[in-house]
C-alpha atoms as a PDB file:
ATOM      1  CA  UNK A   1      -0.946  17.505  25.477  1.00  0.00           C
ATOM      2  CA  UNK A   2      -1.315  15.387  28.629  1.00  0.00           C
ATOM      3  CA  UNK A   3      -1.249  11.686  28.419  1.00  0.00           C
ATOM      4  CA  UNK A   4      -5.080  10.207  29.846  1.00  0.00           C
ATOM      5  CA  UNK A   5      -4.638   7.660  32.916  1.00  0.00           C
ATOM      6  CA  UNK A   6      -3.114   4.518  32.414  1.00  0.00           C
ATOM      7  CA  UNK A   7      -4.331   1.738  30.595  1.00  0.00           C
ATOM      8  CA  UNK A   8      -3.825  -1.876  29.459  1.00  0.00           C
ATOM      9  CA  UNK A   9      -1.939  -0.562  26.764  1.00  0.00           C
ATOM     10  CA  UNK A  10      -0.598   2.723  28.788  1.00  0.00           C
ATOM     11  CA  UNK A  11      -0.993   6.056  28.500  1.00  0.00           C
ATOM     12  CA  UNK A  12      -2.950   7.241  25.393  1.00  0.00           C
ATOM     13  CA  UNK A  13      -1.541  10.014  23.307  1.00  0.00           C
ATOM     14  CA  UNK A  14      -4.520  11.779  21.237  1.00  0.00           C
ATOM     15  CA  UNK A  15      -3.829  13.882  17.893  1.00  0.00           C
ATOM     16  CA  UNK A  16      -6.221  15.230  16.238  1.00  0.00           C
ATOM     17  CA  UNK A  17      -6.480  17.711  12.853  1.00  0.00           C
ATOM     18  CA  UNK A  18      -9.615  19.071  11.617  1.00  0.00           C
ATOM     19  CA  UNK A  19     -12.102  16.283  11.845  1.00  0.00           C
ATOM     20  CA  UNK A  20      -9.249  13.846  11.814  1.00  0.00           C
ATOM     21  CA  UNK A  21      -8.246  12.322  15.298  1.00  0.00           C
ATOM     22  CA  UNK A  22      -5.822   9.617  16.065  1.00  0.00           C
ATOM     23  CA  UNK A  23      -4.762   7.429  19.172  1.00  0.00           C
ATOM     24  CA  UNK A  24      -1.630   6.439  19.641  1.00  0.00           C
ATOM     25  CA  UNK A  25      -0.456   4.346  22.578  1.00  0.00           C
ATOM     26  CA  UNK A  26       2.897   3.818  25.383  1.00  0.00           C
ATOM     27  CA  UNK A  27       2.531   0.025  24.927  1.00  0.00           C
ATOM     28  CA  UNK A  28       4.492  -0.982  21.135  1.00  0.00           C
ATOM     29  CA  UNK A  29       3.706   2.941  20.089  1.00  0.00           C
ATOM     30  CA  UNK A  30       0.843   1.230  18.584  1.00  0.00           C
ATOM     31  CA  UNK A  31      -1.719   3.124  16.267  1.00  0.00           C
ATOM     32  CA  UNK A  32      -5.370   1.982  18.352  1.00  0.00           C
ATOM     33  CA  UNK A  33      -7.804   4.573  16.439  1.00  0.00           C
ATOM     34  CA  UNK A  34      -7.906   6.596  13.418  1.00  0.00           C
ATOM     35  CA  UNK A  35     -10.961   8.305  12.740  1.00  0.00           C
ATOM     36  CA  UNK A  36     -12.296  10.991  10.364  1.00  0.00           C
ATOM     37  CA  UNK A  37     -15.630  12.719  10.652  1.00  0.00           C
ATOM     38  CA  UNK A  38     -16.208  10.224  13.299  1.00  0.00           C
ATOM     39  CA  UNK A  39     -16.072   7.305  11.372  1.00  0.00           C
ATOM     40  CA  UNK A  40     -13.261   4.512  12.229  1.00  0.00           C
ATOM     41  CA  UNK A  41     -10.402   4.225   9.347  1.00  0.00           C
ATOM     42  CA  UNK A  42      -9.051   1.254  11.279  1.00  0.00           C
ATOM     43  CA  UNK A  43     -10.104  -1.167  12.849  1.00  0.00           C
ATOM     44  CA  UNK A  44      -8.468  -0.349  16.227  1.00  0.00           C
ATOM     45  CA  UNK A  45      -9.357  -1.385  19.712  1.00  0.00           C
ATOM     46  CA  UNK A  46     -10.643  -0.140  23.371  1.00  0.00           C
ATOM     47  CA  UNK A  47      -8.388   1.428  25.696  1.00  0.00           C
ATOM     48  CA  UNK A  48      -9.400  -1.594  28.112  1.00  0.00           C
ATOM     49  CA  UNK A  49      -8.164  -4.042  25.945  1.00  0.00           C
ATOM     50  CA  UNK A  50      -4.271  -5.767  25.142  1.00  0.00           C
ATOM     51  CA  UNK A  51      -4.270  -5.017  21.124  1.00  0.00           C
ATOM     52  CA  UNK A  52      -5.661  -8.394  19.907  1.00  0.00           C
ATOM     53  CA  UNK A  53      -4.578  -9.766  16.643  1.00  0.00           C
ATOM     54  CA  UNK A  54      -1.473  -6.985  16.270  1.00  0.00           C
ATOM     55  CA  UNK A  55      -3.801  -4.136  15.739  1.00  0.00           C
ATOM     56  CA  UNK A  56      -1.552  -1.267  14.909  1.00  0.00           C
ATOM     57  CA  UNK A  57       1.231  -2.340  16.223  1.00  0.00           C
ATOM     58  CA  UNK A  58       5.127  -2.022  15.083  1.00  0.00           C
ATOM     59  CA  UNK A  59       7.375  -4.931  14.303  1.00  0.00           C
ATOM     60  CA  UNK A  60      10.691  -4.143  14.689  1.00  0.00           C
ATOM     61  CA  UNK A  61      13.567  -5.459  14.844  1.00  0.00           C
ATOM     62  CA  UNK A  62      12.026  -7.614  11.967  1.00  0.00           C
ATOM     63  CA  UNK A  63       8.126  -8.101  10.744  1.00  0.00           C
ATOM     64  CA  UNK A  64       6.175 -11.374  10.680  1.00  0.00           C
ATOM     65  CA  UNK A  65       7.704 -15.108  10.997  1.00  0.00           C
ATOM     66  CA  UNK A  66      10.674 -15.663  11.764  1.00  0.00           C
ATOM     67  CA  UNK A  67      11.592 -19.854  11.079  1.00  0.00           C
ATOM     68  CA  UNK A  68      12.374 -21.432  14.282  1.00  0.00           C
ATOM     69  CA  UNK A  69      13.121 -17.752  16.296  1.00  0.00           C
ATOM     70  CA  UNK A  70      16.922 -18.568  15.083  1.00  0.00           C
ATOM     71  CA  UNK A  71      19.236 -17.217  12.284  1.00  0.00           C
ATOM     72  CA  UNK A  72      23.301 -16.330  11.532  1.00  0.00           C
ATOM     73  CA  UNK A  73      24.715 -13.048  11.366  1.00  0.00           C
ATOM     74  CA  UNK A  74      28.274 -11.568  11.805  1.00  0.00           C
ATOM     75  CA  UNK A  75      29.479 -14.659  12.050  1.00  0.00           C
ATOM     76  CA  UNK A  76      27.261 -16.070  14.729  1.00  0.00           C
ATOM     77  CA  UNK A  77      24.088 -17.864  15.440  1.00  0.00           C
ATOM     78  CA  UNK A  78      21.364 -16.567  17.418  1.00  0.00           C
ATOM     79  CA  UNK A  79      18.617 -17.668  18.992  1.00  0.00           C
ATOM     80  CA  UNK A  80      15.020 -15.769  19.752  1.00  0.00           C
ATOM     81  CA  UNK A  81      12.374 -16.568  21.887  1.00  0.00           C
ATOM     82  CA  UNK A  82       9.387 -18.272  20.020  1.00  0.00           C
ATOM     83  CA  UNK A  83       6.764 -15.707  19.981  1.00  0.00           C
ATOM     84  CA  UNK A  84       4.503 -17.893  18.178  1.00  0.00           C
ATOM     85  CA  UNK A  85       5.028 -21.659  19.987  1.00  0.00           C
ATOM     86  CA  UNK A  86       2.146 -23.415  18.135  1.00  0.00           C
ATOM     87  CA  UNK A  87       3.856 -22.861  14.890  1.00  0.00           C
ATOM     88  CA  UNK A  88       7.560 -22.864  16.416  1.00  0.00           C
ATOM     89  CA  UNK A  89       8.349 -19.121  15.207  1.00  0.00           C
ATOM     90  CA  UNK A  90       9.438 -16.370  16.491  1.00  0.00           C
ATOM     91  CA  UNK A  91       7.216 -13.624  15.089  1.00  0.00           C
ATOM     92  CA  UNK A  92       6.673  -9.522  14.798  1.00  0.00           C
ATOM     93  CA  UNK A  93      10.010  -8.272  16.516  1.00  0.00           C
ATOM     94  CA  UNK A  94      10.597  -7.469  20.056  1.00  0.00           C
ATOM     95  CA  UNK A  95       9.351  -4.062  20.773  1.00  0.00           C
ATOM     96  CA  UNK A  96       5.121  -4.264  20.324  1.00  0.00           C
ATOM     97  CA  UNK A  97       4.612  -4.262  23.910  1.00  0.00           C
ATOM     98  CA  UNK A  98       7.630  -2.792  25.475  1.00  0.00           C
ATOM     99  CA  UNK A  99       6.977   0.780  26.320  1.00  0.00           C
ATOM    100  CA  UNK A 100       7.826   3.258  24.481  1.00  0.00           C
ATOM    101  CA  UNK A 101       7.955   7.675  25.411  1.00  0.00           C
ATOM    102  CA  UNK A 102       7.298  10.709  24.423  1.00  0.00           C
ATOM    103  CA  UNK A 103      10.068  12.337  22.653  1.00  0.00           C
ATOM    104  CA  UNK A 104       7.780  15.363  21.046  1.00  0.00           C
ATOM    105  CA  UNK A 105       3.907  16.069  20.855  1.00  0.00           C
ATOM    106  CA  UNK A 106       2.053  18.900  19.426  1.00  0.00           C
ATOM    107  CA  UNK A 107      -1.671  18.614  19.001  1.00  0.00           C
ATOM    108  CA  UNK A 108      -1.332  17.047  15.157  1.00  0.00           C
ATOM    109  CA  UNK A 109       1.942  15.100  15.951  1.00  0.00           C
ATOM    110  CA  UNK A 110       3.726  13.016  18.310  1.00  0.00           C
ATOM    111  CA  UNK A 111       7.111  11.229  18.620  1.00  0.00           C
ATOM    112  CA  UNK A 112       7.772   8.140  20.376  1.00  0.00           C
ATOM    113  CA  UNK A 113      10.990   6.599  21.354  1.00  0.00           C
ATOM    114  CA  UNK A 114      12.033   2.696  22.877  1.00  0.00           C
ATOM    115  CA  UNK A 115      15.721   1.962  23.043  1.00  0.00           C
ATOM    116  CA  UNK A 116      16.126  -1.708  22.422  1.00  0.00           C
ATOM    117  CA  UNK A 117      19.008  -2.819  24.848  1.00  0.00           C
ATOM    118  CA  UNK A 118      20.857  -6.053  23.728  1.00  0.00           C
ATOM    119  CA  UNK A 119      19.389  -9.200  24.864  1.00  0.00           C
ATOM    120  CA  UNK A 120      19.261 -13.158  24.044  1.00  0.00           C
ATOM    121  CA  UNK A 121      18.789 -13.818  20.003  1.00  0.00           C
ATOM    122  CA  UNK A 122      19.519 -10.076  19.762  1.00  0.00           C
ATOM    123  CA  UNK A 123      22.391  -8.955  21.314  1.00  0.00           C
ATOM    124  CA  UNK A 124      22.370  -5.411  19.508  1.00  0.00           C
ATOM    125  CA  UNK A 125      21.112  -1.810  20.870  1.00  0.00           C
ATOM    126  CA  UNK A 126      18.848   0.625  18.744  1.00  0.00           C
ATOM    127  CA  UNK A 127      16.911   3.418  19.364  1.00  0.00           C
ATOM    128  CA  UNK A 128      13.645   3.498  17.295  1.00  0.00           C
ATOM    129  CA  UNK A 129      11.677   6.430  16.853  1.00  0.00           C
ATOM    130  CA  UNK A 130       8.073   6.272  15.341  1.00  0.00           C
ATOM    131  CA  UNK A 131       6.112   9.742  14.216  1.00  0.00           C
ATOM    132  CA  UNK A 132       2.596  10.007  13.735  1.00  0.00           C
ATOM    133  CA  UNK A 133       1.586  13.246  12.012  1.00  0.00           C
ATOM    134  CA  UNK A 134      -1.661  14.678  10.804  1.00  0.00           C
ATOM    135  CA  UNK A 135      -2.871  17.272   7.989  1.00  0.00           C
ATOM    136  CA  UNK A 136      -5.479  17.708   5.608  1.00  0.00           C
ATOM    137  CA  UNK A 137      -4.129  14.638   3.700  1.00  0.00           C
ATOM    138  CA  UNK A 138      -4.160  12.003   6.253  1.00  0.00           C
ATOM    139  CA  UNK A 139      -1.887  10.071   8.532  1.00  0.00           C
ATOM    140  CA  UNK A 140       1.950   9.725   7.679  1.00  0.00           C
ATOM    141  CA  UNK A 141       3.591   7.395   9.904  1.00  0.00           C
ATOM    142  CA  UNK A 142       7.744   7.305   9.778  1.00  0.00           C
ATOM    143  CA  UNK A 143       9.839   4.682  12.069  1.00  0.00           C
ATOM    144  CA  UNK A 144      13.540   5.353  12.502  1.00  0.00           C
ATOM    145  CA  UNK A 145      16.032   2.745  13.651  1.00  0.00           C
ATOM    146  CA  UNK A 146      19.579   4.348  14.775  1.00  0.00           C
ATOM    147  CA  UNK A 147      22.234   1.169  15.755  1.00  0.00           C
ATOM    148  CA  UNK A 148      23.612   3.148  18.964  1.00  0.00           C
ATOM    149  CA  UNK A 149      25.514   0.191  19.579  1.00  0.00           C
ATOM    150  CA  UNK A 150      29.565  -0.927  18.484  1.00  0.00           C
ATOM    151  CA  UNK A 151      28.594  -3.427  16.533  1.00  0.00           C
ATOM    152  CA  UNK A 152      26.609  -4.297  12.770  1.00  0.00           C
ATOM    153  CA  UNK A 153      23.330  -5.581  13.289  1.00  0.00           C
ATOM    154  CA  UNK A 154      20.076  -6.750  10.931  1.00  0.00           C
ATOM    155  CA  UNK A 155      17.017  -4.551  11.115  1.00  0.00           C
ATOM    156  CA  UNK A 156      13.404  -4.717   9.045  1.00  0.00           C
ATOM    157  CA  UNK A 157      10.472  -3.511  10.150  1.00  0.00           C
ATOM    158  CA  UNK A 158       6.911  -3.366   9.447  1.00  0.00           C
ATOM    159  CA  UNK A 159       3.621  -2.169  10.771  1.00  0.00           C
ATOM    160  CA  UNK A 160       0.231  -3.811  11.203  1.00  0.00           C
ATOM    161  CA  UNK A 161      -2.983  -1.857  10.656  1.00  0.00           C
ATOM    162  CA  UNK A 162      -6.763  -3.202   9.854  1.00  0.00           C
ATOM    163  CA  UNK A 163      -8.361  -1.022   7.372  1.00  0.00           C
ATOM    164  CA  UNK A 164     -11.947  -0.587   8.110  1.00  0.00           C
ATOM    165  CA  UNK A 165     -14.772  -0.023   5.504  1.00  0.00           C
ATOM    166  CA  UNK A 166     -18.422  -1.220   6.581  1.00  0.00           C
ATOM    167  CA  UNK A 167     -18.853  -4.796   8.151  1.00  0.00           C
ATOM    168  CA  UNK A 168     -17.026  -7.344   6.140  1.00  0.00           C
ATOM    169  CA  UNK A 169     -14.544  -7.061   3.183  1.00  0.00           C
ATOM    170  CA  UNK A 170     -16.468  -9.467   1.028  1.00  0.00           C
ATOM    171  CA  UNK A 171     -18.267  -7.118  -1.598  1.00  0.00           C
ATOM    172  CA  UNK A 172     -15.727  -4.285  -0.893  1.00  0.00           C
ATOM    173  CA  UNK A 173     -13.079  -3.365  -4.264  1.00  0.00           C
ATOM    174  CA  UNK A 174      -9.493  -3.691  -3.758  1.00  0.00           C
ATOM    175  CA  UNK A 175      -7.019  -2.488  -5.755  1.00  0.00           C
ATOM    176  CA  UNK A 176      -3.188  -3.996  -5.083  1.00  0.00           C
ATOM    177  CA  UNK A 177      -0.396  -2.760  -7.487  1.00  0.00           C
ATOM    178  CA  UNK A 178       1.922  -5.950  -7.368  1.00  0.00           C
ATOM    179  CA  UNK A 179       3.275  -8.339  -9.730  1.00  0.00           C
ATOM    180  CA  UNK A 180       4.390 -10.932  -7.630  1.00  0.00           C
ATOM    181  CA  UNK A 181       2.531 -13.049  -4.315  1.00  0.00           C
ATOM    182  CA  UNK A 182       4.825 -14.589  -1.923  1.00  0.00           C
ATOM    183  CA  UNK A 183       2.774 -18.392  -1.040  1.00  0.00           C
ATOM    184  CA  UNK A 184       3.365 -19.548   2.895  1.00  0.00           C
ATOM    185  CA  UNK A 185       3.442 -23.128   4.254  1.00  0.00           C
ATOM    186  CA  UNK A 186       1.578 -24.027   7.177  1.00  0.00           C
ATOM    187  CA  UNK A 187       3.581 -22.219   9.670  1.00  0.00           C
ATOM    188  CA  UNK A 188       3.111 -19.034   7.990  1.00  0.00           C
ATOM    189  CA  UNK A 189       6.694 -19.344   6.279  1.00  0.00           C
ATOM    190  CA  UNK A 190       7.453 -18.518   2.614  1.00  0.00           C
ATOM    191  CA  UNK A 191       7.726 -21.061  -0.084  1.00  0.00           C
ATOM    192  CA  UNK A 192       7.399 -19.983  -3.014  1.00  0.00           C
ATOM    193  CA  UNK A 193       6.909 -16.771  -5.085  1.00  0.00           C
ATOM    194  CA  UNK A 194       4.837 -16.702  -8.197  1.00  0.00           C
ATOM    195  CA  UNK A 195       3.569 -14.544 -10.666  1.00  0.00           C
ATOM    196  CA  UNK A 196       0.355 -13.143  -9.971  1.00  0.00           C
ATOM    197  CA  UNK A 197      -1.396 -12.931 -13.333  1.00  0.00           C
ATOM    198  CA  UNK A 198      -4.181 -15.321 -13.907  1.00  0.00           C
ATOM    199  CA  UNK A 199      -4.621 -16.158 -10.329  1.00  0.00           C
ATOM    200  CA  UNK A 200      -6.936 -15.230  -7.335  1.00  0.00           C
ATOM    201  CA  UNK A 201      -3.731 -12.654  -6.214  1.00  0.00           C
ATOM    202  CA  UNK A 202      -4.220 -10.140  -8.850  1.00  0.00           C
ATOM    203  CA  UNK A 203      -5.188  -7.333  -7.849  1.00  0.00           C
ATOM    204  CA  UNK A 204      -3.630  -4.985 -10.382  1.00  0.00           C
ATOM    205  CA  UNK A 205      -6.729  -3.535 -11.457  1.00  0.00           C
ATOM    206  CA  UNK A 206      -9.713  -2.915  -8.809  1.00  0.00           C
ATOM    207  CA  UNK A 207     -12.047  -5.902  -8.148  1.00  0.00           C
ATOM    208  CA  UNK A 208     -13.874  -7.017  -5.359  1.00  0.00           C
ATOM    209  CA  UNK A 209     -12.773  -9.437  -2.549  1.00  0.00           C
ATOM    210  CA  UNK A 210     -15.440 -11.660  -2.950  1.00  0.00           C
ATOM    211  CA  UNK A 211     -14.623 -14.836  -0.531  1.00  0.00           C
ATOM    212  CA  UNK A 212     -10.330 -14.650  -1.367  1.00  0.00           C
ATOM    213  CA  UNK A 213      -8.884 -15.803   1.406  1.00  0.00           C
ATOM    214  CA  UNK A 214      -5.813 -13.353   2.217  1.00  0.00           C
ATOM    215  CA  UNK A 215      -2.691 -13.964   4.487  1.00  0.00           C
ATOM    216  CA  UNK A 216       0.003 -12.935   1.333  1.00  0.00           C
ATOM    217  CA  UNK A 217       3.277 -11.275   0.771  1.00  0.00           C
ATOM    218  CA  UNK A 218       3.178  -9.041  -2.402  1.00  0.00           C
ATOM    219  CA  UNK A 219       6.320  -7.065  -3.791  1.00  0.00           C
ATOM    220  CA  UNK A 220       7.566  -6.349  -7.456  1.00  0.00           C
ATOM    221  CA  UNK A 221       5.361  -3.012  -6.392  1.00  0.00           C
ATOM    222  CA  UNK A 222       4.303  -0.471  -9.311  1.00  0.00           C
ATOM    223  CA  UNK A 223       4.858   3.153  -7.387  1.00  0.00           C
ATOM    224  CA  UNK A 224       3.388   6.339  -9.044  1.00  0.00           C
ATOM    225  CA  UNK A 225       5.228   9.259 -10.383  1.00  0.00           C
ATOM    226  CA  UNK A 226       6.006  10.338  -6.535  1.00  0.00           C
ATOM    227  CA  UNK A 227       7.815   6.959  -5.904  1.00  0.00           C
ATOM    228  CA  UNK A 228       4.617   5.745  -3.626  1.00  0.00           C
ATOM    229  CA  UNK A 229       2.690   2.377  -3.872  1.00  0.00           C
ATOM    230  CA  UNK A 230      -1.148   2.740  -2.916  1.00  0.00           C
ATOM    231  CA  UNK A 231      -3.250  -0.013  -2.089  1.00  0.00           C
ATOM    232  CA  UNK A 232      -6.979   0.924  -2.323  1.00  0.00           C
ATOM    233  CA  UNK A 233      -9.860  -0.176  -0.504  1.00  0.00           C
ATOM    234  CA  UNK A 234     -12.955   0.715  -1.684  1.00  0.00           C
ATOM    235  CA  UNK A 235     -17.186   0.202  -1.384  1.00  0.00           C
ATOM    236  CA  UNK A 236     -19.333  -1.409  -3.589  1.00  0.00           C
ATOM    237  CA  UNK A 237     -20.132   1.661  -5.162  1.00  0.00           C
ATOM    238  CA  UNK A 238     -17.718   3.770  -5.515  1.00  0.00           C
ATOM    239  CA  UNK A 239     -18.651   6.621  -3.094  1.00  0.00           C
ATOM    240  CA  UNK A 240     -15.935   5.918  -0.582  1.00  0.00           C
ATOM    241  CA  UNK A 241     -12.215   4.635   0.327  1.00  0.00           C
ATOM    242  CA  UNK A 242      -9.381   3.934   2.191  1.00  0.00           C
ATOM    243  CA  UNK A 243      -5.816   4.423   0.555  1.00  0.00           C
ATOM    244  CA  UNK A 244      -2.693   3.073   2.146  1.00  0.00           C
ATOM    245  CA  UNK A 245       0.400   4.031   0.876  1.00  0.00           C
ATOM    246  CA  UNK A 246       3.779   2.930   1.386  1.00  0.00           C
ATOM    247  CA  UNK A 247       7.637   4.683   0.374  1.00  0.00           C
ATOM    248  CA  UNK A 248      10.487   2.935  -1.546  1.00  0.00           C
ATOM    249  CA  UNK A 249      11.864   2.014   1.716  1.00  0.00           C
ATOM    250  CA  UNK A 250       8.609  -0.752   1.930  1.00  0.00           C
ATOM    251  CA  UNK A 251       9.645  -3.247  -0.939  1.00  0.00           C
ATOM    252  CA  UNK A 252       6.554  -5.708   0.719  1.00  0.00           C
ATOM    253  CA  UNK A 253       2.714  -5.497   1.450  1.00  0.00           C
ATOM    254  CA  UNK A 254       1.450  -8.147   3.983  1.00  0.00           C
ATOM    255  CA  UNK A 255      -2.436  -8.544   3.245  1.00  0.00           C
ATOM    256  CA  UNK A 256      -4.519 -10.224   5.762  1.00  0.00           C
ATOM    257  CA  UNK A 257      -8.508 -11.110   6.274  1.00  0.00           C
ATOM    258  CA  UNK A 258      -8.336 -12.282   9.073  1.00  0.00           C
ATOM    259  CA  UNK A 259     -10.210 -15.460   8.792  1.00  0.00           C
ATOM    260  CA  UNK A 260      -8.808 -17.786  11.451  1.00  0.00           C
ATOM    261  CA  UNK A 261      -9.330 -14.924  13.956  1.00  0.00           C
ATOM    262  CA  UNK A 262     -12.773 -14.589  15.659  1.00  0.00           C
ATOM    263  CA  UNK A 263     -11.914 -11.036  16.220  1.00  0.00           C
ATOM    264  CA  UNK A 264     -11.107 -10.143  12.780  1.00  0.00           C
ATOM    265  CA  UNK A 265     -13.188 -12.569  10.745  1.00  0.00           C
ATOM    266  CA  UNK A 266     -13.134 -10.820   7.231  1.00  0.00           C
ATOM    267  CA  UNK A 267     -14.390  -7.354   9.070  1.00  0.00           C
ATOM    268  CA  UNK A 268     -11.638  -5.676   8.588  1.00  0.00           C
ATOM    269  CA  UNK A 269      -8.807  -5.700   5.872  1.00  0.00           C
ATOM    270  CA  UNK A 270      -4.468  -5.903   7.337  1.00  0.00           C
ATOM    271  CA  UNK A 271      -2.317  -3.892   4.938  1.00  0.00           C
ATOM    272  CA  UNK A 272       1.083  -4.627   6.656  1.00  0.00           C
ATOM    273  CA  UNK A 273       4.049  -2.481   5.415  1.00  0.00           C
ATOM    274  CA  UNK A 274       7.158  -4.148   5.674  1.00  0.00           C
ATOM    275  CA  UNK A 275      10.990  -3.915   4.751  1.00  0.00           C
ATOM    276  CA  UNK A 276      11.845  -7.177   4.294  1.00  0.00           C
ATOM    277  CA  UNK A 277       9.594 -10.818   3.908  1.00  0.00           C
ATOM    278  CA  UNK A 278       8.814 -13.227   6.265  1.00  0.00           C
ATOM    279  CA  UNK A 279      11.941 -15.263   7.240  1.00  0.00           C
ATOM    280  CA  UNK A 280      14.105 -12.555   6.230  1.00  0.00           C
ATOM    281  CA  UNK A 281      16.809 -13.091   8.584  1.00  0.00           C
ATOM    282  CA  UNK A 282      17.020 -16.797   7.939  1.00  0.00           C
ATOM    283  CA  UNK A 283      16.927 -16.130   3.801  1.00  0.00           C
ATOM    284  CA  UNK A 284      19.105 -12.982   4.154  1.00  0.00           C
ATOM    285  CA  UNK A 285      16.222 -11.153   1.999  1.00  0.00           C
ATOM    286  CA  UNK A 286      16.342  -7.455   1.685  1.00  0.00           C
ATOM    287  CA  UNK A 287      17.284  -7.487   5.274  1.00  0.00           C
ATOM    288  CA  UNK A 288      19.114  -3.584   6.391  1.00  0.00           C
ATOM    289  CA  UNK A 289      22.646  -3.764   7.410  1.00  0.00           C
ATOM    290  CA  UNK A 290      22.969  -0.935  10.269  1.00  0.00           C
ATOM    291  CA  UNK A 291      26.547  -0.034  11.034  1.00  0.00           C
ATOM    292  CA  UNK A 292      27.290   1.327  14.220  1.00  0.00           C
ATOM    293  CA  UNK A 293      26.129   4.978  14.428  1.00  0.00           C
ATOM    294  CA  UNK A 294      23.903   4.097  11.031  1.00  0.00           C
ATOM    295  CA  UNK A 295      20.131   5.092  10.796  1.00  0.00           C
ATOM    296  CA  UNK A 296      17.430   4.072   8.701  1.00  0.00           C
ATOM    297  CA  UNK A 297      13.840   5.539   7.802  1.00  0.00           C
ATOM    298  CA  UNK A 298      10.829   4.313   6.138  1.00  0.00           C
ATOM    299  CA  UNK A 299       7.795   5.818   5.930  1.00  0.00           C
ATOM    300  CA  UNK A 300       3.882   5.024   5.407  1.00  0.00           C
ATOM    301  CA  UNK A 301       0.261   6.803   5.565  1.00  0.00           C
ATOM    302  CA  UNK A 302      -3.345   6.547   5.426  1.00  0.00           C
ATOM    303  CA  UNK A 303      -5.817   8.611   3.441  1.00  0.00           C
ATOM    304  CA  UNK A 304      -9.587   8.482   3.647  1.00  0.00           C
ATOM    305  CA  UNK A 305     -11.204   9.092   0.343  1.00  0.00           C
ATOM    306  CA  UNK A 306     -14.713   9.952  -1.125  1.00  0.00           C
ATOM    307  CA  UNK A 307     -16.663  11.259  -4.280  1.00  0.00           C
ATOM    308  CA  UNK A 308     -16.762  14.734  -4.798  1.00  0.00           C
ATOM    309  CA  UNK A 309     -18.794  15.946  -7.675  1.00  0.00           C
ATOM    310  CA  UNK A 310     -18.628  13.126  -9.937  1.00  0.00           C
ATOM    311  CA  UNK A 311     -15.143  13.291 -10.376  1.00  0.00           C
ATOM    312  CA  UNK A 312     -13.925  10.008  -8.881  1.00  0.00           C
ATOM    313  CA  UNK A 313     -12.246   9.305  -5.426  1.00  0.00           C
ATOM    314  CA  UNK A 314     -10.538  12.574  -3.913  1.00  0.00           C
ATOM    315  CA  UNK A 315      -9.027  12.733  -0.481  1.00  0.00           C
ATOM    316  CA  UNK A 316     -11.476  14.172   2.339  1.00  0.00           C
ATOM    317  CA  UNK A 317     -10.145  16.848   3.453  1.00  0.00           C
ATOM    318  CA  UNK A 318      -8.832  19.425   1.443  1.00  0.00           C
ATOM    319  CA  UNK A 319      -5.011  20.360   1.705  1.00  0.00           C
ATOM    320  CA  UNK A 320      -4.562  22.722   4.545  1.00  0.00           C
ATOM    321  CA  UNK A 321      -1.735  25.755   4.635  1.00  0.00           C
END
């Protein structure tokens, strides 16, 4: 497979199996496209364009907000770089648009690599590793963080893709299987977590989206017999869906609509994986110890679904040998 020409997010890597075909690019090993039968899963972006409003992209060394770009560790204090200046944060890790390489490709896979050299706020070195693979049932993503460095450091990370079902996510039916919404301040920072049950957050059985306003941390996840969590997107009537499902190793569901955003503006849906909350390394909340020589692993996917015979939503593509 042979990278096309160079664009504003580098080369593009193209994987494709049976009528499924996925984009992956150099800049942040982002996910820009995911289509099957020629219809967009995600909302993804032109090859022309900088990814606008963290389509697809990986946050690592930590996901979303981080309070003031500064916490402790080891013993010492560390300052990051405010990502996000308006709200005084430091936000989505360090790696989304660093470039990244091709460790392995095949036409339904590829491997990309970045090693993450100690710098100011983060003076640890990783290699991280993200696969993208396709088969008959959809995408599986997996993101590996080795510390190649001689010293402990704090890892999380998270990913940020738009599902995409018809124009807006008003009247479509969303089913989340949490118990518990994490409610942000102004600056996008957590303050408190409550129940979910008898407010607008509860999404434990399907119902539509109506005008709920989404930019929420849910955990306290229900998984199903094979240890996944699926959030399910689905159309008014029934006949078709998106399914995003998420490993032990994601404890945390970001959901976004996108309001504030021009670009986004309730047409599209963010179901953000993540292994820790926002403001993790300032609250010390499920954030990953990595020793030196330690690795870590977490692992996500998308599935397209649709009716088949009256028999409710089934995955699109048959299984595959």
């Amino acid at each position: 497979m042979t990278p096309q020409p160079t664009s504003r997010s580098g080369h593009q890597f193209e994987i494709s199996f049976a009528t499924h075909r996925v984009v992956v690019t150099e800049v942040g090993a982002g996910l820009r496209s995911y289509s099957v039968d020629g219809r967009d899963v995600v909302d993804g972006y032109e090859a022309s364009e900088i990814s606008p409003s963290g389509r697809g992209q990986i946050l690592a060394p930590w996901p979303n907000r981080l309070e003031g770009g500064a916490y402790d560790f080891g013993g010492r204090h560390h300052q990051l770089p405010l990502s996000e200046p308006e709200a005084h944060n430091a936000i989505h890790g360090l790696v989304r648009w660093a470039a990244w390489v091709v460790r392995a490709q095949r036409p339904d896979h590829v491997t990309l690599e970045h090693h993450l050299h100690p710098q100011p706020g983060y003076p640890f070195s990783l290699l991280l590793t993200v696969d993208y693979g396709l088969n008959g049932d959809g995408l599986t993503v997996r993101t590996t963080a080795e510390n190649v460095g001689d010293d402990a450091c704090p890892f999380g990370s998270g990913a940020h893709p738009y599902l995409r079902l018809g124009d807006t996510v008003d009247p479509l039916s969303l089913r989340v299987p949490a118990h518990t919404v994490v409610e942000s301040d102004s600056r996008g920072l957590p303050k408190r977590s409550i129940d979910v049950h008898g407010t607008h957050y509860d999404f434990r059985e399907a119902r539509a989206i109506g005008d709920t306003i989404l930019d929420h941390c849910f955990t306290d996840l229900d998984r199903d017999e094979d240890g996944m969590a699926r959030v399910e997107l689905r159309s008014p009537d029934g006949d078709e869906g998106i399914c995003l499902w998420v490993d032990r190793s994601y404890p945390y569901l970001m959901l976004f609509t996108g309001d504030p955003l021009p670009d986004v503006a309730r047409r599209a849906l963010a179901v953000e994986p993540m292994t820790c909350p926002p403001n993790a390394f300032r609250t010390d909340t499920a954030v990953i110890t990595l020793a030196a020589g330690q690795s870590v692993s977490a692992t996500w996917g998308i599935r397209r679904l649709t009716r088949r015979g009256g028999s409710g939503l089934e995955l699109v593509e048959e299984r595959h040998a």
